[in-house]
Protein backbone atom coordinates (compact mmCIF):
# COMPACT_ATOMS: atom_id res chain seq x y z
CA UNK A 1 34.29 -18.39 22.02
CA UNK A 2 33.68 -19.66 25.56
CA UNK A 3 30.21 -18.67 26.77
CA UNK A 4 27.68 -19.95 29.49
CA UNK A 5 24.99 -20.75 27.20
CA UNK A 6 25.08 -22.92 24.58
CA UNK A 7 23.01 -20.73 22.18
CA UNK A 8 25.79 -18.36 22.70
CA UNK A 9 28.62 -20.38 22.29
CA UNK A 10 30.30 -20.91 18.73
CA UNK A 11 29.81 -24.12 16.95
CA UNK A 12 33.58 -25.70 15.59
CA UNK A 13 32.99 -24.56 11.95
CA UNK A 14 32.44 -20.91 13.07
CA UNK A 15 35.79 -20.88 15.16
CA UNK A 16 37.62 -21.91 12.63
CA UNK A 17 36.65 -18.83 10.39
CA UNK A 18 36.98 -16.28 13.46
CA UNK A 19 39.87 -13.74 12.38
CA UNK A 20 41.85 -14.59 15.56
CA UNK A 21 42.32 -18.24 14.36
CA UNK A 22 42.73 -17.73 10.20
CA UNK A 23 45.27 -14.68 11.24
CA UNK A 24 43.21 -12.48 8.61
CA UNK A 25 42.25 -9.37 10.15
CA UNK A 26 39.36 -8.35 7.02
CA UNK A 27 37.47 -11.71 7.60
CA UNK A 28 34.07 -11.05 9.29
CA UNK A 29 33.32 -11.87 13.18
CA UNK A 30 31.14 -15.19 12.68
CA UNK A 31 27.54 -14.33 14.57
CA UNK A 32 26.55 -16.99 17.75
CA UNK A 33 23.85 -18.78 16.89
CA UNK A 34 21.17 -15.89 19.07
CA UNK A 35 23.02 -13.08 17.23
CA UNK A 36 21.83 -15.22 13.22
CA UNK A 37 18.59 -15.29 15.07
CA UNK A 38 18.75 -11.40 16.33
CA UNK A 39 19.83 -10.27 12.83
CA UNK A 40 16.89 -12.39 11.32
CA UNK A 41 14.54 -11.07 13.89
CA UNK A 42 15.28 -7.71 12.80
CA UNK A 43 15.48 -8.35 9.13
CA UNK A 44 11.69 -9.89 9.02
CA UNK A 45 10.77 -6.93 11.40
CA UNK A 46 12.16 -4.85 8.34
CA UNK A 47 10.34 -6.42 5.90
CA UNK A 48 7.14 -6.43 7.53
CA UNK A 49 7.28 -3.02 8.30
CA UNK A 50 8.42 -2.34 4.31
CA UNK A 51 5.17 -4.25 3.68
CA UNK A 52 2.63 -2.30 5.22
CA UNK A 53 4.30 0.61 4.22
CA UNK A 54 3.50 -0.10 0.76
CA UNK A 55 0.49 -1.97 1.00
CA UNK A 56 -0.63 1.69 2.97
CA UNK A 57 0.78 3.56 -0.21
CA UNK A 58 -1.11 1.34 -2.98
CA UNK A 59 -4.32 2.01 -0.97
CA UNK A 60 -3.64 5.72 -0.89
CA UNK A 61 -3.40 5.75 -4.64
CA UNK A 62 -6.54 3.11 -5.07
CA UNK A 63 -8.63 5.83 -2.72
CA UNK A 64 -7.53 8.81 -4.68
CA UNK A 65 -8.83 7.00 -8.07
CA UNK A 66 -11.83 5.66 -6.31
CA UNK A 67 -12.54 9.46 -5.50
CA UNK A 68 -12.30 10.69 -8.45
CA UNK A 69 -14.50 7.92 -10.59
CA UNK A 70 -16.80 8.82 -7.32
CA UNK A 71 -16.73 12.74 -7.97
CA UNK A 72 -16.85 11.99 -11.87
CA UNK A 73 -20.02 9.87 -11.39
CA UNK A 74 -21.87 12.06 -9.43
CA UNK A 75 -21.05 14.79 -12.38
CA UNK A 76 -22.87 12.53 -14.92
CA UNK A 77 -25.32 12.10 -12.68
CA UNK A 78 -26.29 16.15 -11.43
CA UNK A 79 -25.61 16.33 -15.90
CA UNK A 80 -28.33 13.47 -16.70
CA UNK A 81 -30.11 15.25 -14.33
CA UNK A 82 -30.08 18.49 -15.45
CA UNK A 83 -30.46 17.21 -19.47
CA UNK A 84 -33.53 15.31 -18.19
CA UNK A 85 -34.95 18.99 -16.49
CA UNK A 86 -34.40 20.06 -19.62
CA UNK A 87 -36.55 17.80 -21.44
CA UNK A 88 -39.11 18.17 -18.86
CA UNK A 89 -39.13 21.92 -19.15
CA UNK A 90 -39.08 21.46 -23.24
CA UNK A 91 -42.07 19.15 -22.98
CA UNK A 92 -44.35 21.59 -20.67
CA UNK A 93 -43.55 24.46 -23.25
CA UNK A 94 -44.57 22.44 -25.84
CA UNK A 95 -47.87 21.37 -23.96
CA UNK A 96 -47.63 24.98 -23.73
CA UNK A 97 -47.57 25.75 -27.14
CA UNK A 98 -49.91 23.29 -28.30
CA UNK A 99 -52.81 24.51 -25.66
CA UNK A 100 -52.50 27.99 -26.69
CA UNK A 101 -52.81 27.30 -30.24
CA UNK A 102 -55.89 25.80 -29.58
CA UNK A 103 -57.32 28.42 -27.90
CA UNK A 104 -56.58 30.46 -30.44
């Protein structure tokens, strides 16, 4: 209760709840005022760090769909390629078709 600095020191309303004064041994030690700001410190270092974390994890997932409409586009793309061989390779047989039944 008796400190140097006044950032460590007790204000009256936190004396009065220390256990030593109210004779209850289960009450909590009262934090100084730098120990609140300590214990908030750490708390928003916490929740920043709970933050990324999941903002990390939601990209993760967004990458892994993003891959696979990537991967699923490029198979419509090799199969609209390959249909449109197709109908190239139909149309030359008919040109085919249709030369050598004039010729003959």
């Amino acid at each position: 209760m008796v400190a140097n600095q006044q950032s460590e020191r007790y204000t009256a309303d936190q004396a009065l709840r220390h256990p030593w004064i109210t004779r209850n041994e289960y009450d909590d030690i009262p934090f100084s005022f730098a120990e609140e700001q300590a214990a908030f410190n750490k708390a928003q270092s916490l929740i920043f760090v709970l933050k990324i974390y999941l903002i990390l994890f939601y990209l993760k997932k967004l990458s892994k769909k993003i891959i696979k409409s990537m991967i699923f586009c490029k198979y419509l793309q090799i199969n609209k390629r390959n249909h449109d061989a197709q109908k190239i390779d139909k149309s030359f047989y008919e040109i085919k078709v249709i030369n050598q039944n004039k010729k003959g």
